[in-house]
N, C-alpha and C. Protein backbone atom coordinates (compact mmCIF):
# COMPACT_ATOMS: atom_id res chain seq x y z
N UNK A 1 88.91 30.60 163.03
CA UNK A 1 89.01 29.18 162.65
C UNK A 1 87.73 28.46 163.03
N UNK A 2 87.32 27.82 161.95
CA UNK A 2 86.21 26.85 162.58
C UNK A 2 86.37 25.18 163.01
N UNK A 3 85.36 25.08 163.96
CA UNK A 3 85.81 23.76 164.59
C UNK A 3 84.33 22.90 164.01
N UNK A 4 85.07 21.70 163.27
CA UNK A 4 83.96 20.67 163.38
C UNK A 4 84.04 19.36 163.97
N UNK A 5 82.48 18.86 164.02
CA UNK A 5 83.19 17.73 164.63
C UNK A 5 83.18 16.45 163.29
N UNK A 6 83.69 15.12 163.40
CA UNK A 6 84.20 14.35 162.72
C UNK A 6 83.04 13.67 162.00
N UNK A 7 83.15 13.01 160.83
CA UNK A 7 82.50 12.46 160.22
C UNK A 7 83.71 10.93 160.05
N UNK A 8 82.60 10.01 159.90
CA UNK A 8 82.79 9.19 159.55
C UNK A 8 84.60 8.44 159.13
N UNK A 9 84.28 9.27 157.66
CA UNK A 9 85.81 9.18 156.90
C UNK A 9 86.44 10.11 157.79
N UNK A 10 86.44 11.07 158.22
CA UNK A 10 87.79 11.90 158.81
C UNK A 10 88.35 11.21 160.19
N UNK A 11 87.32 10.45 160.96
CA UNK A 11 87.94 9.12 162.21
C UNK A 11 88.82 7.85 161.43
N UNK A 12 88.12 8.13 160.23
CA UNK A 12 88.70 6.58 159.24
C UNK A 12 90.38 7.38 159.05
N UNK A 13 90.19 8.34 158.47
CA UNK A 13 91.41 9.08 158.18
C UNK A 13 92.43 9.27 159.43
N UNK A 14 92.15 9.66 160.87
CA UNK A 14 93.09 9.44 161.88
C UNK A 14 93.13 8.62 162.41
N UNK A 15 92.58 7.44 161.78
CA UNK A 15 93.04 5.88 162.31
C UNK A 15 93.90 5.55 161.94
N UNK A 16 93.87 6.08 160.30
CA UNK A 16 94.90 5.47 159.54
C UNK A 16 96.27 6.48 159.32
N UNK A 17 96.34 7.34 159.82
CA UNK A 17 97.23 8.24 159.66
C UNK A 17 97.65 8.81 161.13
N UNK A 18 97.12 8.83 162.29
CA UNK A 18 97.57 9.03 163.76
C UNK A 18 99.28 8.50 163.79
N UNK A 19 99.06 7.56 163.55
CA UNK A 19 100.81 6.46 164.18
C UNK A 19 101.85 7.37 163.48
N UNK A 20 101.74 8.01 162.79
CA UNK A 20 102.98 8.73 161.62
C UNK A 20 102.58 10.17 161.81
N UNK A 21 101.77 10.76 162.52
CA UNK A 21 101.42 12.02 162.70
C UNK A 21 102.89 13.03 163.31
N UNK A 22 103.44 13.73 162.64
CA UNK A 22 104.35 14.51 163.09
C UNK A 22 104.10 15.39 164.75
N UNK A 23 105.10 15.80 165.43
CA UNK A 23 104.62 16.81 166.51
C UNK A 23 104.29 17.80 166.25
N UNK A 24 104.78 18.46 164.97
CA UNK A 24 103.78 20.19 164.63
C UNK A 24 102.56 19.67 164.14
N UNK A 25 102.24 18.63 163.77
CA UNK A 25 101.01 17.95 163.48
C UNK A 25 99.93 17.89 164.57
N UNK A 26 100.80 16.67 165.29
CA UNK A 26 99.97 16.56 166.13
C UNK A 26 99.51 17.53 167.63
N UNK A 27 100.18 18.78 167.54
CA UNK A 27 99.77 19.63 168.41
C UNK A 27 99.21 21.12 167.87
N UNK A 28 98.93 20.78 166.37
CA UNK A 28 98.27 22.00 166.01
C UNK A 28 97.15 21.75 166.70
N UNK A 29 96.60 23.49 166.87
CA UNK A 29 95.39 24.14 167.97
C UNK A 29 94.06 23.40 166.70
N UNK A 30 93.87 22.66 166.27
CA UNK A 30 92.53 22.56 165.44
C UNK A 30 91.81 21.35 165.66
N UNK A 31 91.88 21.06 166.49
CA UNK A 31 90.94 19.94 167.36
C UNK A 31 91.17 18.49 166.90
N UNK A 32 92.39 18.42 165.90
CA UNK A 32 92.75 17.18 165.30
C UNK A 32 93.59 16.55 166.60
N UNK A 33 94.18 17.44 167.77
CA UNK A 33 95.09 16.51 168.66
C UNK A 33 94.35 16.08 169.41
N UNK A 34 92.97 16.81 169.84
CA UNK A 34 91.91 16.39 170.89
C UNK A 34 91.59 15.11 170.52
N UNK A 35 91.37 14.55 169.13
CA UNK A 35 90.54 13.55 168.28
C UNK A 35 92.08 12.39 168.35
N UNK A 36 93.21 12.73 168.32
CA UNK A 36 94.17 12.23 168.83
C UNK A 36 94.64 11.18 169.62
N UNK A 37 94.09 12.31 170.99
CA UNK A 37 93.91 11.97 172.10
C UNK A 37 92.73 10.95 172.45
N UNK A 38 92.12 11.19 172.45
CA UNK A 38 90.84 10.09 172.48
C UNK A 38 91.00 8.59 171.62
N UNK A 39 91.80 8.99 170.22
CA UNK A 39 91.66 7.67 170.07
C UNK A 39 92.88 6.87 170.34
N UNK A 40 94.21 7.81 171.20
CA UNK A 40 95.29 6.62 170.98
C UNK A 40 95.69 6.64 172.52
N UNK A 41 95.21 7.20 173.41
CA UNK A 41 95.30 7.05 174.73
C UNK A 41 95.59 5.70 174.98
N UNK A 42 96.39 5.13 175.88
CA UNK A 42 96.51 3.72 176.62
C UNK A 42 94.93 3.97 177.18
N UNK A 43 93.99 2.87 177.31
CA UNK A 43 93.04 2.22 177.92
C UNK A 43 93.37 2.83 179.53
N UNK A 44 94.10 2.51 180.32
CA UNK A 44 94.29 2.85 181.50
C UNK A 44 93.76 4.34 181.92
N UNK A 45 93.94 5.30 180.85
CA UNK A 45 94.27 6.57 181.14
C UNK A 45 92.71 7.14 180.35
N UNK A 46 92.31 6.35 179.83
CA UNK A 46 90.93 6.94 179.15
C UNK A 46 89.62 5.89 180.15
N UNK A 47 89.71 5.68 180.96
CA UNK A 47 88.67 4.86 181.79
C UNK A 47 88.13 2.90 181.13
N UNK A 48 89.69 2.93 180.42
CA UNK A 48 89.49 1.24 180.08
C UNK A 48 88.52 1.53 179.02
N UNK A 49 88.88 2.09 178.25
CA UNK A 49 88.12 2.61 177.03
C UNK A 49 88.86 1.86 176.05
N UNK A 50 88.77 0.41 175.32
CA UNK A 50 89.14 -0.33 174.44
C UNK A 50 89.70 0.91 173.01
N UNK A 51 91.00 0.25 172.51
CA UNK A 51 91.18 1.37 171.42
C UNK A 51 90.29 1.00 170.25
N UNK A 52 89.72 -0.17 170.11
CA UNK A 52 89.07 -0.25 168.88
C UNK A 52 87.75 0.33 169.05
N UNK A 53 87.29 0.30 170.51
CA UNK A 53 85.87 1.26 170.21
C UNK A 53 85.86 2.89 170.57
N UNK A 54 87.43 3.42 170.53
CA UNK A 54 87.00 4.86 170.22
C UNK A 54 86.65 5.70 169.46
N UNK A 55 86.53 4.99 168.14
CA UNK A 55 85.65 5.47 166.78
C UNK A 55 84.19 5.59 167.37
N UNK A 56 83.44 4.62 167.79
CA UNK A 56 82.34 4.37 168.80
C UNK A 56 82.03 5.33 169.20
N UNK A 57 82.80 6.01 169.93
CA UNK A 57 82.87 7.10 171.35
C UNK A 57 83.00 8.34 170.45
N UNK A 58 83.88 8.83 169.90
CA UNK A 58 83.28 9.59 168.97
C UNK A 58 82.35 9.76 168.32
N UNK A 59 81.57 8.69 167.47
CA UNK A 59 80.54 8.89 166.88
C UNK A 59 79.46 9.40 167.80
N UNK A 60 79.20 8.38 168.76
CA UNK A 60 78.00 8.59 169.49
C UNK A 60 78.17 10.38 169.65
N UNK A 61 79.67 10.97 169.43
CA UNK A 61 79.24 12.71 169.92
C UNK A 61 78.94 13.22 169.02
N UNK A 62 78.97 12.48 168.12
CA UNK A 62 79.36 13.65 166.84
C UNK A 62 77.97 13.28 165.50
N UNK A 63 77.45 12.11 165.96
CA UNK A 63 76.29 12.32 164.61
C UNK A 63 75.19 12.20 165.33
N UNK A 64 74.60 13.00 166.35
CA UNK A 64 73.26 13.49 166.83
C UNK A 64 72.75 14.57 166.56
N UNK A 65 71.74 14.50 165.94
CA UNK A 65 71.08 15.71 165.49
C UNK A 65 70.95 16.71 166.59
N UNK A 66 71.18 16.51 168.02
CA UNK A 66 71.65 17.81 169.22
C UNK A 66 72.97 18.43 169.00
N UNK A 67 72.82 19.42 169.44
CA UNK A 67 74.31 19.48 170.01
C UNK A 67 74.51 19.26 171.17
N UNK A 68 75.72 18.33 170.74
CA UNK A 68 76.29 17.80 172.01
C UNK A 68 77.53 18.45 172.83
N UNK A 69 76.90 18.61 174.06
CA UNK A 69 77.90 19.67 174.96
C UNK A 69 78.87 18.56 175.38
N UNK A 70 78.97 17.61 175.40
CA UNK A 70 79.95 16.58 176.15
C UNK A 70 81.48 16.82 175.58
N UNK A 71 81.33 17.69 174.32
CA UNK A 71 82.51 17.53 173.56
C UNK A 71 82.84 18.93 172.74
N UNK A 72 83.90 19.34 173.09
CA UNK A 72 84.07 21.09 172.67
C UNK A 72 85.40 20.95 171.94
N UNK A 73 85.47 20.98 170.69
CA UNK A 73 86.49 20.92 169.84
C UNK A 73 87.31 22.67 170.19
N UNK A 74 86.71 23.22 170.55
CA UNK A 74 87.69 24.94 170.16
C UNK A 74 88.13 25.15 171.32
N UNK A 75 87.57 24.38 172.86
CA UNK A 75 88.26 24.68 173.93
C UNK A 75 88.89 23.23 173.97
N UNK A 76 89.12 22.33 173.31
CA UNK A 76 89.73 21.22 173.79
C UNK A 76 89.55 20.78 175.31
N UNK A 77 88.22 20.15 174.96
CA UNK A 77 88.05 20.09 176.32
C UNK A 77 86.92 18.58 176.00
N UNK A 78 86.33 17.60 176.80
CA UNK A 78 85.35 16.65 176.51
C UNK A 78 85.22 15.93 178.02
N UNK A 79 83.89 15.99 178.22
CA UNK A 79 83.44 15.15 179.60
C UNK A 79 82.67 14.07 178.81
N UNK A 80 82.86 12.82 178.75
CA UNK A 80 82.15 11.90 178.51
C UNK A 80 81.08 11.23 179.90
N UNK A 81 80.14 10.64 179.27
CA UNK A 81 78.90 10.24 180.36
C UNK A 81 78.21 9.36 179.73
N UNK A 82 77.62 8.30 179.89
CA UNK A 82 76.64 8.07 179.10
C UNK A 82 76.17 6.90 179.70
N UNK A 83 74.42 6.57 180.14
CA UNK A 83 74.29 5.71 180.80
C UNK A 83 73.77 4.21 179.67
N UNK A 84 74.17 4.49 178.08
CA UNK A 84 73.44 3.52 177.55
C UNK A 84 74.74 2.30 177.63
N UNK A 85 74.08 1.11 177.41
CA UNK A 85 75.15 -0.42 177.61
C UNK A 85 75.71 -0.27 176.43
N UNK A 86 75.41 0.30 174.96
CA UNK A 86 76.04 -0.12 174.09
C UNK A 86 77.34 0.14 174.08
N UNK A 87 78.44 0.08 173.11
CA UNK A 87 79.67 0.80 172.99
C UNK A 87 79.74 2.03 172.94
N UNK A 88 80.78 2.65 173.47
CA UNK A 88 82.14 2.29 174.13
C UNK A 88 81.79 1.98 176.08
N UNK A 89 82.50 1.10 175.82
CA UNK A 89 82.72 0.14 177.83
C UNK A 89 83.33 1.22 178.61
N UNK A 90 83.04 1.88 179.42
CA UNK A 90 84.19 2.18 180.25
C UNK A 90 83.73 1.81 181.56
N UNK A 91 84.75 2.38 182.62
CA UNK A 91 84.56 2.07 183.79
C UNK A 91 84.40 3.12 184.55
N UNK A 92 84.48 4.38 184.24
CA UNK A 92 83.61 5.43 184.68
C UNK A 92 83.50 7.17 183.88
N UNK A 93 82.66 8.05 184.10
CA UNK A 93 82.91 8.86 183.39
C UNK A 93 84.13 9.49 183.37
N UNK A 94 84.60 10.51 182.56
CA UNK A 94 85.97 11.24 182.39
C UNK A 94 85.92 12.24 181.62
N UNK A 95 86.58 13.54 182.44
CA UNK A 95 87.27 14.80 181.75
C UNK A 95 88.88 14.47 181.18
N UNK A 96 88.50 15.53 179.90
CA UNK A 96 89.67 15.42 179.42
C UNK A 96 89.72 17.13 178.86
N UNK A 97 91.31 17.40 179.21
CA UNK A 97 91.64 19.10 178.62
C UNK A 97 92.85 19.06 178.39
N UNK A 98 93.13 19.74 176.82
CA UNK A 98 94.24 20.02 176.32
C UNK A 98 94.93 21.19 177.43
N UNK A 99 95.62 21.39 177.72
CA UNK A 99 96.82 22.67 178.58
C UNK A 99 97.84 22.91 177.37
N UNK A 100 97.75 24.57 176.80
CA UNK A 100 98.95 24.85 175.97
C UNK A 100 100.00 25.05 176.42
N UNK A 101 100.70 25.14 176.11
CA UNK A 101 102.58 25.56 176.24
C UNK A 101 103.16 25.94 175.46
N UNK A 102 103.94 27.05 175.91
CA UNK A 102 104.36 27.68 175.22
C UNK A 102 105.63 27.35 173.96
N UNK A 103 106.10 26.77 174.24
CA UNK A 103 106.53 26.15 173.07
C UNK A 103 105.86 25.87 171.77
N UNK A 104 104.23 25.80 171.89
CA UNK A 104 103.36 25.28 171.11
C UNK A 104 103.27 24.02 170.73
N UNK A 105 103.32 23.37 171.53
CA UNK A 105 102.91 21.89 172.31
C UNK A 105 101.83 21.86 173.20
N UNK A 106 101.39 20.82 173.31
CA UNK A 106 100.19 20.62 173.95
C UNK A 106 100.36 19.51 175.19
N UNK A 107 99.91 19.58 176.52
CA UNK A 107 99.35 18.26 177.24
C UNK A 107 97.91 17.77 177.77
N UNK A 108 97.87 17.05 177.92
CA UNK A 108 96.84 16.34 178.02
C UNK A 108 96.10 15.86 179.76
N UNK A 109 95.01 16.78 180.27
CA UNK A 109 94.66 16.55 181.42
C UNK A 109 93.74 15.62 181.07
N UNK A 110 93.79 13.98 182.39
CA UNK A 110 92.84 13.69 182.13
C UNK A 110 92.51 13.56 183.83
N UNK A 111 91.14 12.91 183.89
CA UNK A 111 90.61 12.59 185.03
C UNK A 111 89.23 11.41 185.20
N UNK A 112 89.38 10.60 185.73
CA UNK A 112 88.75 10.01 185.97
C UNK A 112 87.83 9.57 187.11
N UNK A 113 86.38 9.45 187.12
CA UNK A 113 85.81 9.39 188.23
C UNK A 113 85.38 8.48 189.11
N UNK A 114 86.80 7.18 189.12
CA UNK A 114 86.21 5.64 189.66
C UNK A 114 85.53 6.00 190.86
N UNK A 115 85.82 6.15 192.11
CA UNK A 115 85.23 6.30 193.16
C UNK A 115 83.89 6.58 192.94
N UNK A 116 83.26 7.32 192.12
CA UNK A 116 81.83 7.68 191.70
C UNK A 116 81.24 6.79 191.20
N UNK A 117 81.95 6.25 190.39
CA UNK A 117 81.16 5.32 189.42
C UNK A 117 80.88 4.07 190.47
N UNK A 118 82.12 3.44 191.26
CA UNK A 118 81.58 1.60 191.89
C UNK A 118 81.62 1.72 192.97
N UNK A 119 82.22 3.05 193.96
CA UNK A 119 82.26 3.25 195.27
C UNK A 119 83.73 2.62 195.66
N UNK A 120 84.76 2.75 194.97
CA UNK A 120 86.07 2.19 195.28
C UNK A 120 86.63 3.25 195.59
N UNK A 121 87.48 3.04 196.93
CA UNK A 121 88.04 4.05 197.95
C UNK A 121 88.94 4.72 196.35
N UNK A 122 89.11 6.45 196.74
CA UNK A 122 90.04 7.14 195.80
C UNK A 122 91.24 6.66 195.59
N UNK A 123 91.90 6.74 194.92
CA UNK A 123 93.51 6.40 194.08
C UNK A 123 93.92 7.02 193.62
N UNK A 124 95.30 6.86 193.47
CA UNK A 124 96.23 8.10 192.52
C UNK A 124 95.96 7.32 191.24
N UNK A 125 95.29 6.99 190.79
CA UNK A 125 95.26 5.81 189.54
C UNK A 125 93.96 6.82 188.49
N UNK A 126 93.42 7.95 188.84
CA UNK A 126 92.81 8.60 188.08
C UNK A 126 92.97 9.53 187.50
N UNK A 127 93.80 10.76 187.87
CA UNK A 127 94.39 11.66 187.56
C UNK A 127 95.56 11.54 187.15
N UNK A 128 95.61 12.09 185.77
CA UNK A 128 97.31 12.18 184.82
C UNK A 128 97.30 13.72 183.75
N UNK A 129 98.66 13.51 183.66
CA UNK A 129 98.65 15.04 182.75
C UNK A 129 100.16 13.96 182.03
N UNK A 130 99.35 14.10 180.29
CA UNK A 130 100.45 13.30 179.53
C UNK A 130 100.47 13.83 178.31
N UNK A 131 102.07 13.71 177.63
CA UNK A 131 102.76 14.36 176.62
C UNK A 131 102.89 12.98 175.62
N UNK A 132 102.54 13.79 174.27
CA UNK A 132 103.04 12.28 173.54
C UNK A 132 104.43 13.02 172.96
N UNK A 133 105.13 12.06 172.86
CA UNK A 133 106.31 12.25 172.39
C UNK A 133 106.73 10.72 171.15
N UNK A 134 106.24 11.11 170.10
CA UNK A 134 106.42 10.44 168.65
C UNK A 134 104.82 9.37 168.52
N UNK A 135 104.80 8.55 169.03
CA UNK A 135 103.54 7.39 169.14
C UNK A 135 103.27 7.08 170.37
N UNK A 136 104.51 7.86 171.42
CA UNK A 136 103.87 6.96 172.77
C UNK A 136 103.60 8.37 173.35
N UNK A 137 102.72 7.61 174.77
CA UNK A 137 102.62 8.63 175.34
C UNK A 137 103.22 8.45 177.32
N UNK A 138 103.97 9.49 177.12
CA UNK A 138 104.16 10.05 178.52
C UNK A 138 103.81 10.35 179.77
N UNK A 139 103.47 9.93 180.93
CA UNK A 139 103.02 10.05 182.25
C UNK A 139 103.91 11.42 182.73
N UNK A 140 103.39 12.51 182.86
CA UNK A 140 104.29 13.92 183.52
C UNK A 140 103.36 14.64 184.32
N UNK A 141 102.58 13.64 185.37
CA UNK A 141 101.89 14.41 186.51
C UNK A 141 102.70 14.82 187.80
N UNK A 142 103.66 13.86 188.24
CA UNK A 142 104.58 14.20 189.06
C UNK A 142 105.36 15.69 188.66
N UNK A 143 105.51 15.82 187.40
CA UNK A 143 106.44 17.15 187.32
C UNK A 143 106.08 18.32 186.87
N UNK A 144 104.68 18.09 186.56
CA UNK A 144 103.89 19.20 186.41
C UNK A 144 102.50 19.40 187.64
N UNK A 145 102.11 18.48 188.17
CA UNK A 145 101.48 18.48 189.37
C UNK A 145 101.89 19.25 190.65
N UNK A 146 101.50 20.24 191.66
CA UNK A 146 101.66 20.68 192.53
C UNK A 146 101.98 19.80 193.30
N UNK A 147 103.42 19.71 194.25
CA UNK A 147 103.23 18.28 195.53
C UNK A 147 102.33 18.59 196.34
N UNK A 148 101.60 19.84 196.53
CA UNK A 148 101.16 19.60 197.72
C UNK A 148 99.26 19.10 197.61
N UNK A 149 99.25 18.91 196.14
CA UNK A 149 98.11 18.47 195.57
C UNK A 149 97.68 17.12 195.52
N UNK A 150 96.16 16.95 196.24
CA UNK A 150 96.29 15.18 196.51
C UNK A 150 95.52 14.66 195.14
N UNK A 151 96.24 13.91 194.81
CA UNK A 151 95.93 13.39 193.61
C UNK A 151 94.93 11.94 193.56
N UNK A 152 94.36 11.71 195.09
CA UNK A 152 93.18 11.32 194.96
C UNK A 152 92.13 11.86 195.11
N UNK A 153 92.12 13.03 194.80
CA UNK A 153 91.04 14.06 194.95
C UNK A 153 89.94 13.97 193.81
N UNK A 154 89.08 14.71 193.47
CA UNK A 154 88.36 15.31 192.10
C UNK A 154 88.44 16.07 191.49
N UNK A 155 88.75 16.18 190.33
CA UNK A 155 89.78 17.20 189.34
C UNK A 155 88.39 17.43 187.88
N UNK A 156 87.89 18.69 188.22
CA UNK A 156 86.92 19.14 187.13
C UNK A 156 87.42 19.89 185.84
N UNK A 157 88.15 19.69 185.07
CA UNK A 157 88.28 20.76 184.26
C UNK A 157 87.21 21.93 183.77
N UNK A 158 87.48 23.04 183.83
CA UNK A 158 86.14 23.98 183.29
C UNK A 158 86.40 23.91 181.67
N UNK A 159 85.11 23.73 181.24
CA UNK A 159 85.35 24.02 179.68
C UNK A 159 86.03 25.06 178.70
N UNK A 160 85.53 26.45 179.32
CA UNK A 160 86.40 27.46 178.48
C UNK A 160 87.68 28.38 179.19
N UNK A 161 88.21 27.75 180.54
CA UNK A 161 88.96 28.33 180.95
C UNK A 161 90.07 27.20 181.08
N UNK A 162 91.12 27.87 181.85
CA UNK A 162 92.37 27.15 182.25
C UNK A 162 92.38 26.67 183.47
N UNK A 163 91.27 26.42 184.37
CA UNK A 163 91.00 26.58 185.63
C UNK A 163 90.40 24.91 185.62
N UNK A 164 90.98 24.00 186.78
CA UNK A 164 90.63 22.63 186.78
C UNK A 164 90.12 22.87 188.86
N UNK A 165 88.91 22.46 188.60
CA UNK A 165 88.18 22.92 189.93
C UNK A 165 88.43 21.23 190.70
N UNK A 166 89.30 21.85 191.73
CA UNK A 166 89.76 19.98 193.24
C UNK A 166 88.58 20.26 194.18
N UNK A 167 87.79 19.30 194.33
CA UNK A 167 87.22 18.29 195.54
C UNK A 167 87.21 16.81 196.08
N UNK A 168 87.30 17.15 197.11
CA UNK A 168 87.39 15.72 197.88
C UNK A 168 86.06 15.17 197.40
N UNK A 169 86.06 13.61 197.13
CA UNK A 169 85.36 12.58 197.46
C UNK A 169 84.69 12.36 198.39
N UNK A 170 83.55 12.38 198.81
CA UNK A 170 82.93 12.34 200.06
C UNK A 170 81.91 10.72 200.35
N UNK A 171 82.34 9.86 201.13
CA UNK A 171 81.77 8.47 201.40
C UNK A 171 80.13 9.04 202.29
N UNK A 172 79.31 8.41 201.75
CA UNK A 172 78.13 8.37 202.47
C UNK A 172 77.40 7.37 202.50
N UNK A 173 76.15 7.27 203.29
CA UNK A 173 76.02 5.55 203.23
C UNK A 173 74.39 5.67 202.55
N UNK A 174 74.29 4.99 201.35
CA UNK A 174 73.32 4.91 200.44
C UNK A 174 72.05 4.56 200.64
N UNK A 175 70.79 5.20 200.37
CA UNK A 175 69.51 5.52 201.31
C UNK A 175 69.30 3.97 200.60
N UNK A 176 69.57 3.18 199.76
CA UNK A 176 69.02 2.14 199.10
C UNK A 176 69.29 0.49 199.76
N UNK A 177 70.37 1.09 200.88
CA UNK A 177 70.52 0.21 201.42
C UNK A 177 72.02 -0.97 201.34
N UNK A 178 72.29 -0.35 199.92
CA UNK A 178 73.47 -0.93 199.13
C UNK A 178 75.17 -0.83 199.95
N UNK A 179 74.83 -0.18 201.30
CA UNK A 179 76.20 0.17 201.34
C UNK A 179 76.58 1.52 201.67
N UNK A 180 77.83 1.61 201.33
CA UNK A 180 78.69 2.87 201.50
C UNK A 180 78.86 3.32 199.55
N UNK A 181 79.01 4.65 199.49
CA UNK A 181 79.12 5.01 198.13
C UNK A 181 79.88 6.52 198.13
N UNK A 182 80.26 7.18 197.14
CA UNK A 182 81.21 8.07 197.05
C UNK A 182 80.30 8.89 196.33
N UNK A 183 80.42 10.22 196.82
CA UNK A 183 79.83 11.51 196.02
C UNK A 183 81.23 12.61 195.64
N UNK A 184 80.86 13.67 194.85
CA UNK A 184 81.72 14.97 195.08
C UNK A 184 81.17 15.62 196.02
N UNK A 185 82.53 16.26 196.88
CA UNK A 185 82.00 16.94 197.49
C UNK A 185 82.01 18.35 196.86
N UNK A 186 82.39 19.31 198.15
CA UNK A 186 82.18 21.08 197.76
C UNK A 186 83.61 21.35 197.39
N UNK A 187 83.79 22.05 196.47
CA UNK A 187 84.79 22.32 195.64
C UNK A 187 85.97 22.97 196.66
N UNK A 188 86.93 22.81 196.70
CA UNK A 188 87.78 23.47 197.64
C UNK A 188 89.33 24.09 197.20
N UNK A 189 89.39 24.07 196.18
CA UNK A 189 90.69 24.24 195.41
C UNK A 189 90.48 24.37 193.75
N UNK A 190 91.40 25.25 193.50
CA UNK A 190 91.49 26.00 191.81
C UNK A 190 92.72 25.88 191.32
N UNK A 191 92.52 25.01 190.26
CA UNK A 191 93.97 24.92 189.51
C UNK A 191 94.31 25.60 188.53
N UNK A 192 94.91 26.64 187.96
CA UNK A 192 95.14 27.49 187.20
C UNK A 192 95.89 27.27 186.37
N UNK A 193 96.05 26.94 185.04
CA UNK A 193 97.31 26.31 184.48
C UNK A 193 97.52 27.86 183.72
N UNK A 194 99.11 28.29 183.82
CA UNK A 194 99.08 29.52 183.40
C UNK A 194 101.12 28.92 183.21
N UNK A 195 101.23 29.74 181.76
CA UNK A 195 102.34 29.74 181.26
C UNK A 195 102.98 28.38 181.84
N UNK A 196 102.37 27.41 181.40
CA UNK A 196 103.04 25.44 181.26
C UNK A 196 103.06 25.41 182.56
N UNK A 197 102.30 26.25 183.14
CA UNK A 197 102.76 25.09 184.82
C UNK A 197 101.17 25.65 185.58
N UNK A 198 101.13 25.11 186.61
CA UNK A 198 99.84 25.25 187.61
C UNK A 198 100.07 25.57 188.65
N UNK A 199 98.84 26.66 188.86
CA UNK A 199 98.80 27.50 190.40
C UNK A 199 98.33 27.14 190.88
N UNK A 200 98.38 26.93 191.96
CA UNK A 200 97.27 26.48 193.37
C UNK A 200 96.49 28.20 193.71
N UNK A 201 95.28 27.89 194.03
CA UNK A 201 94.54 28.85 194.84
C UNK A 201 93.50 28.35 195.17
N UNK A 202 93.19 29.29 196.21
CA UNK A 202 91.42 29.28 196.65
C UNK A 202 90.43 28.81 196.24
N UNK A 203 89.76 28.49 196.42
CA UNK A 203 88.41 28.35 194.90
C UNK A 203 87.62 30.09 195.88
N UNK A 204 87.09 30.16 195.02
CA UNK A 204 86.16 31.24 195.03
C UNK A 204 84.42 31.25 195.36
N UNK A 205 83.97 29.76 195.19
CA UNK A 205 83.02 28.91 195.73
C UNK A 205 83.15 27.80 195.73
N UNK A 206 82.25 27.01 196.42
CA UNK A 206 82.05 25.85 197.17
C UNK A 206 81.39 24.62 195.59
N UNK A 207 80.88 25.52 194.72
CA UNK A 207 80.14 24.99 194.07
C UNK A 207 81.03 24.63 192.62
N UNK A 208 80.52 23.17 192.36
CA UNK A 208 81.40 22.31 191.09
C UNK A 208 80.48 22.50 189.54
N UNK A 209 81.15 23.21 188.79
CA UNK A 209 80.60 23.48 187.56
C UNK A 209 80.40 22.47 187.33
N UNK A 210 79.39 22.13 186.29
CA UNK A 210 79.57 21.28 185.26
C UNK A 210 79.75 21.27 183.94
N UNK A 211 79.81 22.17 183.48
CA UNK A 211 79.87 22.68 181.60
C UNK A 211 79.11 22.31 181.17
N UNK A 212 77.98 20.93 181.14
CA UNK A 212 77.69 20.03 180.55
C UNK A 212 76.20 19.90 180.66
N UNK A 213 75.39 20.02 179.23
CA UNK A 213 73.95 19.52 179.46
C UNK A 213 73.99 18.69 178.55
N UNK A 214 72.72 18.02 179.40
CA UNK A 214 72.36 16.41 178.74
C UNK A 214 71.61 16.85 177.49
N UNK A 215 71.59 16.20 176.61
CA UNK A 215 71.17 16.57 175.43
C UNK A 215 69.58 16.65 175.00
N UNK A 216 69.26 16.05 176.33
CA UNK A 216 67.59 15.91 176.13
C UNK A 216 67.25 17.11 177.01
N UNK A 217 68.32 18.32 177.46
CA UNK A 217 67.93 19.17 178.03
C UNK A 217 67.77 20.24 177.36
């Protein structure tokens, strides 16, 4: 199967056709639920990402003459970043990864990196794993989340695996003078999502992938 990314009319086309999208629809494996996802997310759960400028946010991935690693249609997977002011606003960067199930349904990891972005102590307010069920969508981190997993932590999804890499947040005090500020720290935990649910283990190193090159790299 090939994966492309969107043009123009085909964002015009799941604008106008998303709200009535069936569930064998909207969880076929062909990168139409990823494109989905991005544009009908509640704001809260996509980093205050306005719904009218996620056409925006798409484009900017999808009509650069690079390829752009920020966004992987065949692993359902997308780290957004971007330091320009124009559109789309958010309030900090964010991973996002489809998790299959066996049923052949799909959910939706997301994560968000406030603490990084303004230096605001961690929250359970960044990390979610959500199901749409008809037009809305579902909060099911509590019942698919490990309890013994702190969910103000840092949650990396890897791009081509099932594996979402946890580190703590680490406060340090900024050579610029500005204060106190938040880094990642060293990776300390591996989330394995295997047959609809997640394993806890080890990590295997200290060190936080990133999947992701800048495009001027």
């Amino acid at each position: 199967m090939q994966f492309v990314k969107p043009s123009i009319a085909i964002i015009a086309l799941f604008i106008s056709t998303v709200g009535g999208a069936s569930a064998a629809e909207g969880y076929a494996p062909d990168g139409k639920y990823l494109n989905v996802a991005i544009l009908t997310l509640p704001a809260r759960y996509l980093a205050d990402v306005p719904i009218d400028e996620r056409p925006a946010l798409l484009m900017k991935l999808s009509s650069s003459s690079f390829k752009d690693d920020r966004l992987d249609y065949e692993h359902g997977w997308l780290h957004w970043y971007s330091d320009s002011p124009d559109p789309p606003k958010v309030t900090s960067m964010f991973w996002l990864k489809l998790l299959p199930r066996k049923n052949g349904k799909w959910l939706v990891f997301v994560h968000m990196a406030k603490p990084f972005a303004n230096g605001s102590d961690p929250k359970k307010n960044q990390t979610f794993v959500l199901q749409r069920n008809g037009i809305e969508w579902e909060d099911v981190t509590a019942s698919v989340m490990p309890k013994e997993v702190d969910l103000t932590m840092h949650f990396r999804p890897r791009r081509e695996s099932k594996v979402i890499q946890v580190a703590p947040y680490e406060q340090f005090e900024r050579r610029d003078g500005r204060g106190l500020a938040y880094r990642f720290g060293p990776r300390k935990l591996d989330l394995v999502w295997d047959e609809g649910e997640f394993k806890a283990q080890e990590s295997d190193s200290p060190k936080l992938f990133k999947d992701t090159v800048k495009p001027s790299e």
